[in-house]
Protein backbone atom coordinates (compact mmCIF):
# COMPACT_ATOMS: atom_id res chain seq x y z
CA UNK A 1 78.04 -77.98 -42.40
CA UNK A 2 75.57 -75.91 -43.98
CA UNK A 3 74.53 -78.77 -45.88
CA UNK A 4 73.88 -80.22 -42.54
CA UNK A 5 71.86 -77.02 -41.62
CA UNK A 6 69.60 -77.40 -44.57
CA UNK A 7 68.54 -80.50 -44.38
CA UNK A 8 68.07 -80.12 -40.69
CA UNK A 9 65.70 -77.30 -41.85
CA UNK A 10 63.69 -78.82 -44.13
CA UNK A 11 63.21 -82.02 -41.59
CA UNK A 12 61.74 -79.65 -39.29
CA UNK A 13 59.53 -77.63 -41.65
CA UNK A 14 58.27 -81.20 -42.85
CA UNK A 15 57.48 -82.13 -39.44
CA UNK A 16 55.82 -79.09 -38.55
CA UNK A 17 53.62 -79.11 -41.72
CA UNK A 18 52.74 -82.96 -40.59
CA UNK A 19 51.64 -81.75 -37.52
CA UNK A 20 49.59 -78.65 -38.49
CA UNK A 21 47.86 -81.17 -40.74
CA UNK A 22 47.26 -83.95 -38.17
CA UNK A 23 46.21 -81.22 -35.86
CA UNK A 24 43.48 -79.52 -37.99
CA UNK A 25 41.97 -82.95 -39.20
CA UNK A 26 41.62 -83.80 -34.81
CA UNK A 27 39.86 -80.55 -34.11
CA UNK A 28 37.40 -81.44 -37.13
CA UNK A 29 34.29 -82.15 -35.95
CA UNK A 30 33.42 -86.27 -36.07
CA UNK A 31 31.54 -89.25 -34.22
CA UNK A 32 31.48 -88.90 -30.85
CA UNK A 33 32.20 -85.72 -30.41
CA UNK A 34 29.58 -83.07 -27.79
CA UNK A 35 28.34 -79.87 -29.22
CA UNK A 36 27.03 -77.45 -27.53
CA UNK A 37 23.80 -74.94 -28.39
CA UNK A 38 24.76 -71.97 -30.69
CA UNK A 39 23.49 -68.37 -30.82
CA UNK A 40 22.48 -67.94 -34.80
CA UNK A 41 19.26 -66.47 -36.17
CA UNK A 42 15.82 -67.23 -37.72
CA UNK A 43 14.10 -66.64 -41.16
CA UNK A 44 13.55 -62.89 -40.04
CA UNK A 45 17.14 -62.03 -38.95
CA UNK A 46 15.83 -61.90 -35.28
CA UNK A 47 18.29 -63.94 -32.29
CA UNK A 48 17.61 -67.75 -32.24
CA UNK A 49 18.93 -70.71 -30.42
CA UNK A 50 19.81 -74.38 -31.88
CA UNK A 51 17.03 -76.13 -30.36
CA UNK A 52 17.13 -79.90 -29.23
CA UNK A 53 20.98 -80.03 -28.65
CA UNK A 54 21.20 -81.95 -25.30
CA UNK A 55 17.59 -82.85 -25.46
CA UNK A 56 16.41 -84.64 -28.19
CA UNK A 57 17.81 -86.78 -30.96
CA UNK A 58 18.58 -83.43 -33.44
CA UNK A 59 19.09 -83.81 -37.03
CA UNK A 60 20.23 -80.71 -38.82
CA UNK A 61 20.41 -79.59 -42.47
CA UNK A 62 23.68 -77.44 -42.83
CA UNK A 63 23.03 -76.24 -46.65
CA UNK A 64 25.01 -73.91 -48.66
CA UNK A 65 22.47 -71.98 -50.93
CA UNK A 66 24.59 -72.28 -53.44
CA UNK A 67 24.28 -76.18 -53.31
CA UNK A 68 21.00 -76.54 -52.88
CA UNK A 69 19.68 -80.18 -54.11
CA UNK A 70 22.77 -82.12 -53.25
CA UNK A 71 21.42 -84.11 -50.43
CA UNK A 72 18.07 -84.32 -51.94
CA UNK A 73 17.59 -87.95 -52.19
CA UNK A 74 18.07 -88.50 -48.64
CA UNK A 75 15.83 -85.01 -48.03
CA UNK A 76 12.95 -87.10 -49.94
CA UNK A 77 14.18 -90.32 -47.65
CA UNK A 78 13.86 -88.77 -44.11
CA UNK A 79 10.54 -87.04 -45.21
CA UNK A 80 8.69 -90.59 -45.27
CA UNK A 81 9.69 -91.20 -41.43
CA UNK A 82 8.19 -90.13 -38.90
CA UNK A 83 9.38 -90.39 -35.43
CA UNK A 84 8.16 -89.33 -31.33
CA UNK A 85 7.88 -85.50 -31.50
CA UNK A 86 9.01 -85.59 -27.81
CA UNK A 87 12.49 -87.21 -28.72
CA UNK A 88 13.40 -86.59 -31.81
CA UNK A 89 13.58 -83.29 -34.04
CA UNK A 90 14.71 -81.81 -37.31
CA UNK A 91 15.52 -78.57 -38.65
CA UNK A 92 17.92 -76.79 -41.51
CA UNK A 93 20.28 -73.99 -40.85
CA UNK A 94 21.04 -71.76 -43.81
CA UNK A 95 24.67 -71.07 -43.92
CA UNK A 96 24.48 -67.69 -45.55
CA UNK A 97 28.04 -67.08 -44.80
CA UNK A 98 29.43 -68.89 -47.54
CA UNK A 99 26.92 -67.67 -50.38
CA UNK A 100 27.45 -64.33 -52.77
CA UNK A 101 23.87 -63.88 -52.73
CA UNK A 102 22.66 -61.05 -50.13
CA UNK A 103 21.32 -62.47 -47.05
CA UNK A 104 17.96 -60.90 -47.00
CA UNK A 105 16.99 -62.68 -50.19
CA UNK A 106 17.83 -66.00 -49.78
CA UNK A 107 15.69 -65.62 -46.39
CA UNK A 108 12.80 -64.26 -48.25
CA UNK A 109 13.47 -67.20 -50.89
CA UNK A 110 13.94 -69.89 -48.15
CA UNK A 111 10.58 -68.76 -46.50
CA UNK A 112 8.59 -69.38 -50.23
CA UNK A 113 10.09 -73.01 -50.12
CA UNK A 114 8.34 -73.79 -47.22
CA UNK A 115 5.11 -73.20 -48.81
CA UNK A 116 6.11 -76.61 -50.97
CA UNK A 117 3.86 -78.93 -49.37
CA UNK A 118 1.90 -79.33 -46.07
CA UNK A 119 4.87 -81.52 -44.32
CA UNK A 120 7.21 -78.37 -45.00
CA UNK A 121 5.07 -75.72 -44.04
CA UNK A 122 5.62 -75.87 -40.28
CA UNK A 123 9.46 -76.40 -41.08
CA UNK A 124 11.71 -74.58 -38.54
CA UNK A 125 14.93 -73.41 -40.67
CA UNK A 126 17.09 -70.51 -38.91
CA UNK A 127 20.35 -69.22 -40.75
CA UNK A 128 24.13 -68.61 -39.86
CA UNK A 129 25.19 -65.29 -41.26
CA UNK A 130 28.81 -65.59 -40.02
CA UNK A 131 29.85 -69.64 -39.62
CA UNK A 132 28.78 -69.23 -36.15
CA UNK A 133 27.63 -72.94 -36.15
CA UNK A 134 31.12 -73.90 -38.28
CA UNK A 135 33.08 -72.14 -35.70
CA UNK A 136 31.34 -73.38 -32.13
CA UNK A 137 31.33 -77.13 -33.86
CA UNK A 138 34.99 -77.19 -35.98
CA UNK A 139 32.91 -78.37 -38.76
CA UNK A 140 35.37 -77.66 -41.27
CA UNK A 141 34.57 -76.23 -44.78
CA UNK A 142 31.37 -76.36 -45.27
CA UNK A 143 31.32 -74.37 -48.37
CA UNK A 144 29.38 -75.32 -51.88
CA UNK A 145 27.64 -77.88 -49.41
CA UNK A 146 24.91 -79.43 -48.20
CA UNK A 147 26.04 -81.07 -44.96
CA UNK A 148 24.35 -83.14 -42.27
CA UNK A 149 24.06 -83.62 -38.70
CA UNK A 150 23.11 -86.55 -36.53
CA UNK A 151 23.16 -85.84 -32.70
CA UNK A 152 21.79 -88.05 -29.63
CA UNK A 153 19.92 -86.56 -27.00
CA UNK A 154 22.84 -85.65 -25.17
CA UNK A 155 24.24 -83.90 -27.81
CA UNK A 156 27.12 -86.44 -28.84
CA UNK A 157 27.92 -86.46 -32.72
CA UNK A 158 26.73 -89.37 -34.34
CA UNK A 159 27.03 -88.00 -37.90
CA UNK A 160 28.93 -85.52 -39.68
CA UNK A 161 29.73 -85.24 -43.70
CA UNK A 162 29.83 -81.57 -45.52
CA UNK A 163 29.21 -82.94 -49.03
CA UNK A 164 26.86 -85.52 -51.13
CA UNK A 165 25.54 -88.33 -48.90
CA UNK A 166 25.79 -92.23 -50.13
CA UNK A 167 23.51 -94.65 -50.08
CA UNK A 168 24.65 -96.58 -46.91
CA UNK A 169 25.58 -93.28 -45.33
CA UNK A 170 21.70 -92.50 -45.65
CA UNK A 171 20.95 -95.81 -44.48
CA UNK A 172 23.08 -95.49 -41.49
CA UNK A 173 21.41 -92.23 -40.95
CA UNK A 174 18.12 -93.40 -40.85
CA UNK A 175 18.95 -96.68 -38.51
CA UNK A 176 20.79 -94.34 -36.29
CA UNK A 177 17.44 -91.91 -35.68
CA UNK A 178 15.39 -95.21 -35.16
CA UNK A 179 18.10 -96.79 -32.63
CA UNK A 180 18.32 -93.44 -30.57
CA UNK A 181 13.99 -93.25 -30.24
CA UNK A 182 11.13 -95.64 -29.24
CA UNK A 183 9.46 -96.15 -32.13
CA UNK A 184 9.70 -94.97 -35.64
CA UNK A 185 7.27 -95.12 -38.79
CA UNK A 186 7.66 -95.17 -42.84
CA UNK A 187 4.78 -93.04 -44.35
CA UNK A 188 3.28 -95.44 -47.20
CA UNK A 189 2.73 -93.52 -50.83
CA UNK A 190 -0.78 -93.30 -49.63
CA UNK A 191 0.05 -91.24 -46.65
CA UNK A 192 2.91 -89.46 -48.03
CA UNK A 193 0.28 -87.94 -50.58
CA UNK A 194 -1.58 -86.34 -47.67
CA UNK A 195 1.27 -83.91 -47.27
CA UNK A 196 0.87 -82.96 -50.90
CA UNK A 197 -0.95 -79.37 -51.60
């Protein structure tokens, strides 16, 4: 009998691990999925919105400071395309949460970057001092991370990875943007060296 008990037990502990694990993988954010706008802040610590959720086709740069360069080559990819201003949009969002370093200086260090080059000069980069975006999306750990996010213009997930990109993930990327907008252009090395200082 208490043989019996046991093993009862341990069949129910086993099934209840299964399904805290099946649950927390279908509440992480994926494909398909609709986000919402979140409430984070900008370079200066003052209130800011995410802007272009449920308007334009949004592509956002989730880095951990920590990891800075890990998604660089597709960085340097989606730098020589441009597409229409007035449907399509990109931005990075600090996550400061997940970083040892004090917020106020990797703000004043993420505002020299921008002085890299003419194209990111007029960058717009906010920051999320408490996983405000990781909680409103279920993004799951995003920590030691340079993730990325692909949205439609209605806001519907059509990318998600925390972690170093592949090359047909930046390829899918890239044909995603240019299926979701009306036109789309790849700067030459001629015209990419307008942007340099």
């Amino acid at each position: 009998m208490k043989n019996a008990i046991q093993f009862s037990l341990s069949i129910l502990f086993s099934l209840f691990i299964s399904s805290a694990v099946v649950a927390q993988e279908k509440h992480t954010l994926q494909r398909g999925d609709k986000i919402e706008k979140v409430d984070i802040r900008d370079l200066h610590n003052k209130p800011a919105v995410t802007p272009g959720i449920g308007e334009k086709v949004t592509l956002i740069f989730y880095p951990d400071p920590d990891s800075p360069s890990q998604n660089d080559v597709f960085v340097d990819e989606i730098k020589r395309w441009k597409f229409p201003e007035e449907e399509y949009m990109a931005y990075g969002i600090v996550n400061l949460a997940d970083s040892p370093y004090p917020n106020s200086v990797i703000r004043f260090m993420t505002r020299m970057v921008r002085k890299r080059s003419k194209q990111e000069a007029d960058a717009l980069i906010l920051t999320d001092p408490k996983s405000l975006i990781q909680e409103a999306w279920n993004t799951g750990d995003c920590n030691n991370s340079f993730a990325i996010l692909l949205v439609d213009a209605d806001g519907e997930v059509l990318f998600w990875k925390a972690g170093a990109l592949e090359a047909d993930e930046i390829t899918f990327i890239i044909d995603e943007i240019k299926s979701n907008v009306s036109e789309s252009h790849k700067y030459t090395e001629q015209e990419m060296q307008a942007f340099d200082l």
